[in-house]
C-alpha atoms as a PDB file:
ATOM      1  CA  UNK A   1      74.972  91.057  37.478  1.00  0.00           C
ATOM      2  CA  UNK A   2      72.612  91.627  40.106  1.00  0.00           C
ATOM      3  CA  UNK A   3      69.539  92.134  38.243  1.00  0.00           C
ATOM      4  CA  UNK A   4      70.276  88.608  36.285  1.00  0.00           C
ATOM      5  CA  UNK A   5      70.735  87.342  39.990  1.00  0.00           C
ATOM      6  CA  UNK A   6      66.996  88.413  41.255  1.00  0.00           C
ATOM      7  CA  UNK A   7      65.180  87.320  38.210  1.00  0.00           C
ATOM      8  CA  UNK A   8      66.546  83.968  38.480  1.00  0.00           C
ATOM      9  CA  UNK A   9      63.887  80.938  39.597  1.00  0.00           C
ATOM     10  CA  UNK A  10      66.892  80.299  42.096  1.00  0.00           C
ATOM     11  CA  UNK A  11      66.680  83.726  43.793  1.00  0.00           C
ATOM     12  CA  UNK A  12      62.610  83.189  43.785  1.00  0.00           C
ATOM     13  CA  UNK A  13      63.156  79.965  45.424  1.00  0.00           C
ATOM     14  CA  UNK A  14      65.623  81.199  48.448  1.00  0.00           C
ATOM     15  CA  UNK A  15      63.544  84.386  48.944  1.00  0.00           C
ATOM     16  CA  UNK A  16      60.537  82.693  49.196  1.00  0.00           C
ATOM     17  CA  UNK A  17      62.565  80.116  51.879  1.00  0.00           C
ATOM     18  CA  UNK A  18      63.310  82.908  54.071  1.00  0.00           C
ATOM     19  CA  UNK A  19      59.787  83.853  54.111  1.00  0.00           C
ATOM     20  CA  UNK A  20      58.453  80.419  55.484  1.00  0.00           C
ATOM     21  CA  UNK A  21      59.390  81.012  59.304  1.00  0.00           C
ATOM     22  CA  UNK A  22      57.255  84.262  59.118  1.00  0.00           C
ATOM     23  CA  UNK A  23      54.428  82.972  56.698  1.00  0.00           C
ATOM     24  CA  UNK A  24      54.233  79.495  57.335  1.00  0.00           C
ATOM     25  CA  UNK A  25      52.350  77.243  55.060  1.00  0.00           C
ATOM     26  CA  UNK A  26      51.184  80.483  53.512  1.00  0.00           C
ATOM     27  CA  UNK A  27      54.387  80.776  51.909  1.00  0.00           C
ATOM     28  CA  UNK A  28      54.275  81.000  48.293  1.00  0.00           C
ATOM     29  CA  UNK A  29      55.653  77.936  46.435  1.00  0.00           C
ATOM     30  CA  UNK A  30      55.757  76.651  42.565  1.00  0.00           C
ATOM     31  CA  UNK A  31      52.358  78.560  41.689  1.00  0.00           C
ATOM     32  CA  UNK A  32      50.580  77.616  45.221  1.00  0.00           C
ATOM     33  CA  UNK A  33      51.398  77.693  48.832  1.00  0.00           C
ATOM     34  CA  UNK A  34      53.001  75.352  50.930  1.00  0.00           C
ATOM     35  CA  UNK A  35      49.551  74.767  52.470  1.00  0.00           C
ATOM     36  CA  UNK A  36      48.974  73.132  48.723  1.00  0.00           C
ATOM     37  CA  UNK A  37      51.907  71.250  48.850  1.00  0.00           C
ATOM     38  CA  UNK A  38      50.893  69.650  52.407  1.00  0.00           C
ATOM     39  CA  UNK A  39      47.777  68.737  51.846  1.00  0.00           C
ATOM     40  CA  UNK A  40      49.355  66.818  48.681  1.00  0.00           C
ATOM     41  CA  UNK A  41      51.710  65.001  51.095  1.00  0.00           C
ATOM     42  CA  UNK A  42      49.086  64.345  53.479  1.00  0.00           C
ATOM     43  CA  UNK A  43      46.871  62.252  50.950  1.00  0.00           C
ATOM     44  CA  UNK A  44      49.556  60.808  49.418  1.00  0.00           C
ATOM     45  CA  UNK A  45      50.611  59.053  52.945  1.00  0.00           C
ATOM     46  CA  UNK A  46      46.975  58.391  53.724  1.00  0.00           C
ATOM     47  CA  UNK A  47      46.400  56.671  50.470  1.00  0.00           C
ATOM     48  CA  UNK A  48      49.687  54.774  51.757  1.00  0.00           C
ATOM     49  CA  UNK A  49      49.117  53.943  54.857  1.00  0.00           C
ATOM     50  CA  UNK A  50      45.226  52.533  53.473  1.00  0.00           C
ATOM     51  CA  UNK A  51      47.025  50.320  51.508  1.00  0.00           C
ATOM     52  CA  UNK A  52      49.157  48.850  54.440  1.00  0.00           C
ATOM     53  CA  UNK A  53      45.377  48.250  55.520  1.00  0.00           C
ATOM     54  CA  UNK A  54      46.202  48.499  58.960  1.00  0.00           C
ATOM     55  CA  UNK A  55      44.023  51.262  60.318  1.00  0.00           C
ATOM     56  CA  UNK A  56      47.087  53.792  60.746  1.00  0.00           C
ATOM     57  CA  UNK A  57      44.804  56.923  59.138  1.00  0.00           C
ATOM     58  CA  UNK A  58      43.888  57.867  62.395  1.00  0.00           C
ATOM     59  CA  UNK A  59      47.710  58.826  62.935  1.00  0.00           C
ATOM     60  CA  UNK A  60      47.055  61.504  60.160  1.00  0.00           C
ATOM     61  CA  UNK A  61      44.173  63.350  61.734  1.00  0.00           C
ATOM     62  CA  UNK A  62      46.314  66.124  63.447  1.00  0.00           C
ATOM     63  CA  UNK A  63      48.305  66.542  60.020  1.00  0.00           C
ATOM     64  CA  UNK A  64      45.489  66.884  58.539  1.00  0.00           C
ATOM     65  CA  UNK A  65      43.653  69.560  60.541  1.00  0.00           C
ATOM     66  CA  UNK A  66      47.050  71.684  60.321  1.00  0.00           C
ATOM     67  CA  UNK A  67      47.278  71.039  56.029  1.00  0.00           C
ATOM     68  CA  UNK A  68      43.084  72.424  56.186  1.00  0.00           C
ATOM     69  CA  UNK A  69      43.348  75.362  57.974  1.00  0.00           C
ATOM     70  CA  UNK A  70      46.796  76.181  57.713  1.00  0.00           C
ATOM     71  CA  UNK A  71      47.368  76.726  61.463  1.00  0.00           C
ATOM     72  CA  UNK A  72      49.822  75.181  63.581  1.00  0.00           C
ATOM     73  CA  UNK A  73      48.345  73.523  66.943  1.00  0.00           C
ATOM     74  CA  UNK A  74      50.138  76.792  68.414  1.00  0.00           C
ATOM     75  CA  UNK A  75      48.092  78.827  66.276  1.00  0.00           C
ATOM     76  CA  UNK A  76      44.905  76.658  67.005  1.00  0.00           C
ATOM     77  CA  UNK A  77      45.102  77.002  70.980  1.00  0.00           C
ATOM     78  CA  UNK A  78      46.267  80.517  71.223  1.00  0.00           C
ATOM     79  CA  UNK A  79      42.835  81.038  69.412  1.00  0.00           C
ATOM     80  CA  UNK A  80      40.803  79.673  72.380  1.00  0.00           C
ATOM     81  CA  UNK A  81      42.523  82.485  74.671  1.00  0.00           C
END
């Protein structure tokens, strides 16, 4: 029973969960990182928030930086010390 249980996408799926707080967007997830997967969500609401045509984008600059280099603004400042 157990071996069924770790070869499971389900087991893959909650391992790789309780490896996010430690990896971060380095984190493996569906055949990329979560790093991938951000900078996915971060176009998709910039192409939104174009089409609203409202000059929001700007709002999307910090998200952006983090979804590049994959470092929180934690990460980014304790750099500078």
């Amino acid at each position: 029973m157990l071996c069924f249980l770790t070869s499971s996408p389900l087991y893959a799926c909650l391992l790789h969960a309780l490896q996010a707080p430690t990896l971060g967007l380095r984190t493996p997830f569906r055949g990329g990182t979560l790093q991938d997967q951000a900078k996915v969500a971060v176009g998709i609401a910039r192409g939104g928030l174009q089409r609203r045509g409202l000059q929001e984008e700007s709002f999307l600059e910090r998200l952006e930086v983090i979804a590049d280099t994959g470092l929180s603004q934690v990460r980014q400042c304790s750099g500078s010390f």
